[in-house]
Protein backbone atom coordinates (compact mmCIF):
# COMPACT_ATOMS: atom_id res chain seq x y z
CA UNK A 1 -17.82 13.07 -48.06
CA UNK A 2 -19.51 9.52 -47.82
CA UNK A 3 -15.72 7.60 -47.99
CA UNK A 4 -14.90 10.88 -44.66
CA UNK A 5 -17.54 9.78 -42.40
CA UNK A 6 -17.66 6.48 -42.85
CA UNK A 7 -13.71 6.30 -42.08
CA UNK A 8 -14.88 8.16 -38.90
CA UNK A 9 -17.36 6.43 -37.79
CA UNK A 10 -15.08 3.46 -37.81
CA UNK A 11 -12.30 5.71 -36.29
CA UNK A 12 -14.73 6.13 -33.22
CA UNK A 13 -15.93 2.94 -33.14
CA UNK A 14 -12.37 1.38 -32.78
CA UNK A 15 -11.68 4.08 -30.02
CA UNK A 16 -14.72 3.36 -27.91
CA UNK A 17 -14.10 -0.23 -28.30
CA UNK A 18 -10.24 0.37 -26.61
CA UNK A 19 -12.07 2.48 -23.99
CA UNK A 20 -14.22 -0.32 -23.01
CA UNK A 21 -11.40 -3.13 -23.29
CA UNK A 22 -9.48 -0.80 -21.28
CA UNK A 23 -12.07 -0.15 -18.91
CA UNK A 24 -12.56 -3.99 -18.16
CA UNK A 25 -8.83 -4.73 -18.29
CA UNK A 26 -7.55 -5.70 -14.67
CA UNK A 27 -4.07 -4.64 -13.55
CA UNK A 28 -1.26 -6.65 -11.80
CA UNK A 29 0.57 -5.80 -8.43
CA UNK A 30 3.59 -4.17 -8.37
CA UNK A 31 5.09 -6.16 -5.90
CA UNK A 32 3.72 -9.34 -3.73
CA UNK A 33 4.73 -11.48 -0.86
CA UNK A 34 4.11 -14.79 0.10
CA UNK A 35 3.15 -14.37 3.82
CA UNK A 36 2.19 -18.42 4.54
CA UNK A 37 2.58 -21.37 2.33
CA UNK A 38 -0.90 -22.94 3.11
CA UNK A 39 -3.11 -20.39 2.71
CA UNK A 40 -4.79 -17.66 5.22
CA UNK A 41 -7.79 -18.26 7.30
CA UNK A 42 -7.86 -14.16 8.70
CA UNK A 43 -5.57 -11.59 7.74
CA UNK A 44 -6.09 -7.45 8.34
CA UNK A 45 -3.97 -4.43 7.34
CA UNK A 46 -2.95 -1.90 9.09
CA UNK A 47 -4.65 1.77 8.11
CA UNK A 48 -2.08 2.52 5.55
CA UNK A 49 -0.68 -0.66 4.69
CA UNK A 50 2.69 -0.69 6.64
CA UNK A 51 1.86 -3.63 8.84
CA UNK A 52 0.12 -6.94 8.21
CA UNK A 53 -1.85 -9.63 10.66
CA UNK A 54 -2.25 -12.99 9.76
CA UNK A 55 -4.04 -15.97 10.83
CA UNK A 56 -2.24 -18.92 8.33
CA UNK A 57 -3.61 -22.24 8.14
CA UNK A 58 -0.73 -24.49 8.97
CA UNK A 59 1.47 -21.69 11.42
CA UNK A 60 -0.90 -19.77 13.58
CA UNK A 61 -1.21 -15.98 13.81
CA UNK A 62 1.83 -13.43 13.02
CA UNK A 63 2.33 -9.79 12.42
CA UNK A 64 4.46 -8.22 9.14
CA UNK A 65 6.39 -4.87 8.74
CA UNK A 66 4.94 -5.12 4.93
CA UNK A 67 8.04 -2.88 3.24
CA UNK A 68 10.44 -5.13 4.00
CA UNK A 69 8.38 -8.33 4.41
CA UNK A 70 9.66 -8.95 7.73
CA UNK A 71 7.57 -11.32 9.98
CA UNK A 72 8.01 -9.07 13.55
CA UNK A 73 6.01 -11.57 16.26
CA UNK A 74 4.08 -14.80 15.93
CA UNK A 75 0.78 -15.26 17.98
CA UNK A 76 -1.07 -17.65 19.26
CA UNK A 77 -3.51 -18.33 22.29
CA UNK A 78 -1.79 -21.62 23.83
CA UNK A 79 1.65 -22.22 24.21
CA UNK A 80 3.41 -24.99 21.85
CA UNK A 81 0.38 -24.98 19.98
CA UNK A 82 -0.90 -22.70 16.67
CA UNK A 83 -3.89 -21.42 17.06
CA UNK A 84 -7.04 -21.45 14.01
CA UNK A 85 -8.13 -17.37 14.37
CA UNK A 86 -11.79 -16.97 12.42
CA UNK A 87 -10.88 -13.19 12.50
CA UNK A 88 -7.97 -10.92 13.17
CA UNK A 89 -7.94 -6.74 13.55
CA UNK A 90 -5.52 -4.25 13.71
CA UNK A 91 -6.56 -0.61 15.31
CA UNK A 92 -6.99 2.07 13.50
CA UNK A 93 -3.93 3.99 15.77
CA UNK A 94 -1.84 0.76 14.77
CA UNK A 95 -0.64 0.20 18.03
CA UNK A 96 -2.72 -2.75 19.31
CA UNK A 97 -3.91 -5.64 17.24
CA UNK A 98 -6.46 -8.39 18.43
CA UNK A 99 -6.84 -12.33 17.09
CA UNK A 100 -10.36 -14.18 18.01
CA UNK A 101 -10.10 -18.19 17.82
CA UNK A 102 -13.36 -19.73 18.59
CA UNK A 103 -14.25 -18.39 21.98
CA UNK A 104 -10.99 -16.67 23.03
CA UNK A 105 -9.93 -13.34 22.06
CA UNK A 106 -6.43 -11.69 22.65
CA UNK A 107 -4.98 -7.84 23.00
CA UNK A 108 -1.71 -7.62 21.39
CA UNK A 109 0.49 -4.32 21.76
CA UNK A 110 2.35 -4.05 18.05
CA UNK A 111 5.57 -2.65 19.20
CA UNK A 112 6.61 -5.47 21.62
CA UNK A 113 4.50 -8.17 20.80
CA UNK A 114 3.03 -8.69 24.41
CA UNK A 115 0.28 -9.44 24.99
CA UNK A 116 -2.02 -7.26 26.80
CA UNK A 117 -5.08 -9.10 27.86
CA UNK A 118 -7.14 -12.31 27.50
CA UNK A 119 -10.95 -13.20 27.37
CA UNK A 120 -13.54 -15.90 26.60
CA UNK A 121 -16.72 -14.99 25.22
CA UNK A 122 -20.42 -16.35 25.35
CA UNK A 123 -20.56 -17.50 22.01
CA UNK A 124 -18.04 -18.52 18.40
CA UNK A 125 -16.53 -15.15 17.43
CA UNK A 126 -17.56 -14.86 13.71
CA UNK A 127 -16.13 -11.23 13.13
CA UNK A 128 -14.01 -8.71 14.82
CA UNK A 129 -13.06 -4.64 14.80
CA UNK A 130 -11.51 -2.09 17.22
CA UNK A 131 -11.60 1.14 18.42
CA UNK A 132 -9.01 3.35 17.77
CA UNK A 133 -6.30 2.73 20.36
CA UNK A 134 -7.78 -0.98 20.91
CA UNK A 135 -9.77 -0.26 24.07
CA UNK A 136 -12.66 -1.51 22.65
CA UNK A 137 -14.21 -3.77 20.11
CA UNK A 138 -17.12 -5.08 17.67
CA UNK A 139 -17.49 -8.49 18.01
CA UNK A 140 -19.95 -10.21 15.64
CA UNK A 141 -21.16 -13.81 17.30
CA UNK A 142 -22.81 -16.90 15.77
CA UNK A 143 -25.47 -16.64 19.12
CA UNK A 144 -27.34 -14.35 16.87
CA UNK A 145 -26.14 -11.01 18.85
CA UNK A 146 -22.78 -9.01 18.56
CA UNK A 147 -21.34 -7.54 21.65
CA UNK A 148 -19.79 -4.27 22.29
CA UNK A 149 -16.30 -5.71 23.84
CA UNK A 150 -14.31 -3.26 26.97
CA UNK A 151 -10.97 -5.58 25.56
CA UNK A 152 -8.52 -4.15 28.09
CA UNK A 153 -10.59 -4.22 31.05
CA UNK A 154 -12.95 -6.66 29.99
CA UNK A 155 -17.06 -6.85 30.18
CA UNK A 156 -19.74 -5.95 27.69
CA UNK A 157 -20.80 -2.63 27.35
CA UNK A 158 -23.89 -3.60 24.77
CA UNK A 159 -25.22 -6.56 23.05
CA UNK A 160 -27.07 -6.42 20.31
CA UNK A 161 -29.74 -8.78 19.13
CA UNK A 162 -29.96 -9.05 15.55
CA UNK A 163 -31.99 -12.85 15.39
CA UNK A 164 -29.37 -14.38 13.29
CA UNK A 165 -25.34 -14.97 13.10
CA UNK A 166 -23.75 -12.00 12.91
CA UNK A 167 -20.74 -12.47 10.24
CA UNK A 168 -19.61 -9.49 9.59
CA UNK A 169 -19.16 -6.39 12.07
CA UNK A 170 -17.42 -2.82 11.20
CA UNK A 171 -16.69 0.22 13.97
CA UNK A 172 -15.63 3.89 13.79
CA UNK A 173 -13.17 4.51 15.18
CA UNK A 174 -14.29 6.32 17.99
CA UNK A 175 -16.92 3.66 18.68
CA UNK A 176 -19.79 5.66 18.30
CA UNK A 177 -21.25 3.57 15.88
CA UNK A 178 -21.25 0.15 14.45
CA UNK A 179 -22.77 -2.03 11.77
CA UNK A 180 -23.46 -5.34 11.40
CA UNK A 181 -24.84 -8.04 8.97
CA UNK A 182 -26.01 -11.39 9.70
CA UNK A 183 -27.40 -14.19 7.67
CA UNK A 184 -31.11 -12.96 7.55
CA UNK A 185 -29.77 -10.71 5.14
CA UNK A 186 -29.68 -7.59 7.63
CA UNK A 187 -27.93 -4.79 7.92
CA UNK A 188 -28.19 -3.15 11.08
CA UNK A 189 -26.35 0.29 12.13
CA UNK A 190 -26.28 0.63 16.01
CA UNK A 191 -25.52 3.52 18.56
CA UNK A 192 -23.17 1.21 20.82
CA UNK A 193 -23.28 3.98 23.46
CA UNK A 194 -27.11 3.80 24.32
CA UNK A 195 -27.21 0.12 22.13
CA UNK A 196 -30.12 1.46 19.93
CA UNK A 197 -30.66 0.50 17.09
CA UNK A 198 -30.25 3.85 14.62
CA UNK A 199 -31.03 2.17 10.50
CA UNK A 200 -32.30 -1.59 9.09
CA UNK A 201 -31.91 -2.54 5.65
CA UNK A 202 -32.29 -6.28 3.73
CA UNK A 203 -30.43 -7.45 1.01
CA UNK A 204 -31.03 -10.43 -1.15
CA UNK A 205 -28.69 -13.14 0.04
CA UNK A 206 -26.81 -13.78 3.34
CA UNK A 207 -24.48 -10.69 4.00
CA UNK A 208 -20.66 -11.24 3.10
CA UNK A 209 -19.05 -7.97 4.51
CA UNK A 210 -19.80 -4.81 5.77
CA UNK A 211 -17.79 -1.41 6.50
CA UNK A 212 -18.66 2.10 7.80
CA UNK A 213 -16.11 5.46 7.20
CA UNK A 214 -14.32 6.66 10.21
CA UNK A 215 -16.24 9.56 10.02
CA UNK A 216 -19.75 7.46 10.50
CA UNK A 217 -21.17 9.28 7.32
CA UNK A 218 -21.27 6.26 5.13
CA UNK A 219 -22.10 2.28 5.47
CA UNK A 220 -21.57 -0.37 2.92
CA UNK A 221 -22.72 -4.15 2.88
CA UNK A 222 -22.86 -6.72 0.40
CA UNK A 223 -24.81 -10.02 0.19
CA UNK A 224 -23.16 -13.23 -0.93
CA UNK A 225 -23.60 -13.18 -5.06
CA UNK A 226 -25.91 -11.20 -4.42
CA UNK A 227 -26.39 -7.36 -4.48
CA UNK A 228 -24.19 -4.30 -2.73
CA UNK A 229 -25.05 -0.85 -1.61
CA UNK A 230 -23.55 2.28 -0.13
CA UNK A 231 -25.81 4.54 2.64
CA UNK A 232 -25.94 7.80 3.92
CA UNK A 233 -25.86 7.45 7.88
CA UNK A 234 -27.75 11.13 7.70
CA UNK A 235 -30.45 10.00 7.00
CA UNK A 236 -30.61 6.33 6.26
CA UNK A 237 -31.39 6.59 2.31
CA UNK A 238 -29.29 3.86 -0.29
CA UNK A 239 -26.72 6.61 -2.06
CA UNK A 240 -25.27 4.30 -4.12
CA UNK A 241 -25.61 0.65 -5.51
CA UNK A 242 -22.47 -0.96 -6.15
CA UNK A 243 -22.22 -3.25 -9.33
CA UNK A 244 -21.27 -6.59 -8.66
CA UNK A 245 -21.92 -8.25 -11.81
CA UNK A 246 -24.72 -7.76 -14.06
CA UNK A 247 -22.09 -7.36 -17.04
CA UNK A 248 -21.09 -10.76 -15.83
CA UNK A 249 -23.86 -12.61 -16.11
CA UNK A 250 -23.64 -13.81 -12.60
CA UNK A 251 -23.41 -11.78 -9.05
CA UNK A 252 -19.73 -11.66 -7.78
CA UNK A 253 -19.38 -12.02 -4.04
CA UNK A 254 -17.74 -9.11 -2.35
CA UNK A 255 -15.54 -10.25 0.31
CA UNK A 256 -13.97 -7.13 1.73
CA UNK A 257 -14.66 -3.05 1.40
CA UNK A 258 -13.06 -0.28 2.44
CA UNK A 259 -13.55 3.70 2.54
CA UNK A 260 -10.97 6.09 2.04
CA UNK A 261 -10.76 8.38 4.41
CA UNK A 262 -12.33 11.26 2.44
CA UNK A 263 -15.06 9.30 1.81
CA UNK A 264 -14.60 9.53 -1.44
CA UNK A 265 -13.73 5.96 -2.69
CA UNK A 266 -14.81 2.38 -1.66
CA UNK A 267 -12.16 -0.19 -2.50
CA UNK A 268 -13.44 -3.38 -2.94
CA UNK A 269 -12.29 -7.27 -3.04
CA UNK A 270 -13.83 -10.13 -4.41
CA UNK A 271 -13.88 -13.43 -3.95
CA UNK A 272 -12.16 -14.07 -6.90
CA UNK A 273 -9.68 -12.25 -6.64
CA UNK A 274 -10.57 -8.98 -8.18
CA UNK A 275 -9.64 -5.52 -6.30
CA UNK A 276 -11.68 -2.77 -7.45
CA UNK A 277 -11.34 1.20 -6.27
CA UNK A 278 -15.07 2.83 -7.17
CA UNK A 279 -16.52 6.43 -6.65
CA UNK A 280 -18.59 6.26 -3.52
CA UNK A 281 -21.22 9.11 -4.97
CA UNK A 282 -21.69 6.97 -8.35
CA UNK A 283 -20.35 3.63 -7.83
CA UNK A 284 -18.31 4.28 -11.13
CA UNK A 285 -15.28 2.27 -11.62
CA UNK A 286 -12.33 3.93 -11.51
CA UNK A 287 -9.68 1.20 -11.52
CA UNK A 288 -9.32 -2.83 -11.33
CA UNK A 289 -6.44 -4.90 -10.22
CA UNK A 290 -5.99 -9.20 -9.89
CA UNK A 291 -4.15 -10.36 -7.08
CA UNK A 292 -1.35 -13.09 -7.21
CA UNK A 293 -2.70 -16.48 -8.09
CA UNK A 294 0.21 -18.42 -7.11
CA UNK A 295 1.73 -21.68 -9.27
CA UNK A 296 0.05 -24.43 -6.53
CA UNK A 297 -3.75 -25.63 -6.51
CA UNK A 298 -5.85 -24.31 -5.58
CA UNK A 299 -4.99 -21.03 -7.38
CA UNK A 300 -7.50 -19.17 -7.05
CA UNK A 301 -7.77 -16.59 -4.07
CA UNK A 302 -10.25 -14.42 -2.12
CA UNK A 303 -9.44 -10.66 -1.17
CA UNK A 304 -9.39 -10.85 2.50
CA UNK A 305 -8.17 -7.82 3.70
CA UNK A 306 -7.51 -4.46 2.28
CA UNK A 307 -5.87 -0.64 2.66
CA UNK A 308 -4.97 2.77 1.66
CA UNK A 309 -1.51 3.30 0.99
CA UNK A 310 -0.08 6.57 0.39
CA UNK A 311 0.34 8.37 -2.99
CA UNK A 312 -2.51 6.40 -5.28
CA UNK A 313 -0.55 2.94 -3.26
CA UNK A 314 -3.15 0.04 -2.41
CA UNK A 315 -2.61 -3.52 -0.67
CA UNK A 316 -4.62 -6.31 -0.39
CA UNK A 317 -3.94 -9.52 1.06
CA UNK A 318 -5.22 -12.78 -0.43
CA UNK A 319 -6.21 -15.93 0.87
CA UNK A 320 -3.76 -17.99 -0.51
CA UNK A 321 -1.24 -16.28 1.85
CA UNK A 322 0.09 -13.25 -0.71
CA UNK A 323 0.82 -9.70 0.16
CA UNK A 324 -0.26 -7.37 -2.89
CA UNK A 325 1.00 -4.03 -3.43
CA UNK A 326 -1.20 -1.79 -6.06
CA UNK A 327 -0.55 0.97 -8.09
């Protein structure tokens, strides 16, 4: 009976053991790209993953058809020159895309690559998001405000003070509401149609990234190795605090966060590489993935942008200038 249990016990200990190596074991993508040889300064994804926008280092800004890895249009503001875009955005209809450099911003129409409008702005564009069908967007500033952006017919329809940079900036899609976080450590959800602000909250480092469902029922913000939370827009009250390294001895920065678009799952990018899809109503880990390193130094790269594909089908794009496919 002794020599029985003991055999057991070991028999469980082995298979909790492989649970937990499993558990912390990181997959590899399926498939990946090399979308610009120098690395990536922006990049977004379209809302399932069919169509990339890049802002490289050494070539300027250009849009990808991601299935076939074909390179459609290449942007940039000047002629003869390549432009340096701090933030790129595809809408969440997929037919207009926008790239900020500096203090210009420019409406692109997807399907023929014209472009559709052009504007300066009162201060360095730090951050950018769109509406739906591109008529309007998010912009977050380093004047220490973020303006609500009319980008086809151009003028502000709010600005919001927030007292610091404002480096990261996330819309629905109908524009009802945004968030923003700025390096006082705020997070700040506004109603851009009366410019009120609707929820404050303060985490402990400058804030990283920020995202809000399309639905406007959930926002999510992370500091810089710091911590990261989920909130209920109902009411304003943390839901869900999102693990960023306590296991590790050390806070991981998130870089990038998405919701799916039942609001059921947050996936997440890191700095150093590490893709992670998590519960939204737990924060529970539910799968991990490591983007392409590349062979060249330095090897390392940051998740930059991020999607939903279809049928359990992720993509993220890291800085080094690779597409990712996930499975």
């Amino acid at each position: 009976m002794k020599r029985t249990v003991k055999k057991a016990l070991k028999n469980r200990a082995w298979v909790m053991m492989s649970v937990a190596l499993l558990s912390c074991s990181a997959e590899s993508p399926v498939r990946t790209a090399q979308y610009a040889t120098q690395g990536l300064y922006s990049a977004d994804l379209s809302h399932d993953g069919a169509y990339a926008l890049v802002g490289s280092i050494q070539h300027g800004g250009s849009y990808w058809k991601t299935s076939v890895n074909e390179r459609r249009f290449s942007w940039n503001h000047a002629q003869g020159e390549f432009s340096s875009f701090n933030s790129v955005d595809i809408a969440p209809s997929g037919e207009f895309a926008v790239t900020a450099e500096a203090r210009t911003l420019v409406l692109w129409r997807t399907v023929n690559g014209q472009s559709d409008g052009y504007w300066t702005t009162p201060g360095d564009i730090l951050s950018v998001k769109l509406t739906q069908n591109g008529d309007y967007a998010l912009l977050g500033l380093d004047d220490q405000t973020a303006r609500y952006f009319d980008v086809k017919r151009g003028g502000i329809r709010q600005t919001l003070r927030t007292g610091a940079k404002v480096r990261a900036v996330d819309v629905t899609a109908d524009g009802r509401l945004g968030v923003t976080g700025d390096d006082l450590s705020k997070v700040m959800v506004w109603d851009l149609q009366t410019g009120q602000k609707k929820f404050e909250w303060t985490l402990n480092n400058r804030i990283s990234t920020v995202s809000i469902s399309a639905d406007g029922k959930y926002a999510f913000a992370s500091a810089q190795l710091g911590n990261a939370k989920v909130w209920s827009l109902v009411n304003g009250r943390e839901l869900t605090s999102i693990d960023t390294g306590k296991l590790k001895y050390r806070n991981v920065t998130i870089s990038k966060a998405i919701f799916s678009d039942d609001n059921r799952q947050l996936l997440t990018g890191e700095v150093n590489g590490k893709v992670t899809l998590l519960q939204v109503s737990t924060g529970q880990m539910l799968q991990e993935w490591q983007v392409h390193k590349g062979k060249k130094r330095p090897s390392g790269a940051s998740v930059i942008a991020l999607s939903f594909g279809l049928s359990n089908r992720y993509y993220a794009m890291g800085s080094n200038g690779y597409l990712n496919v996930l499975e």
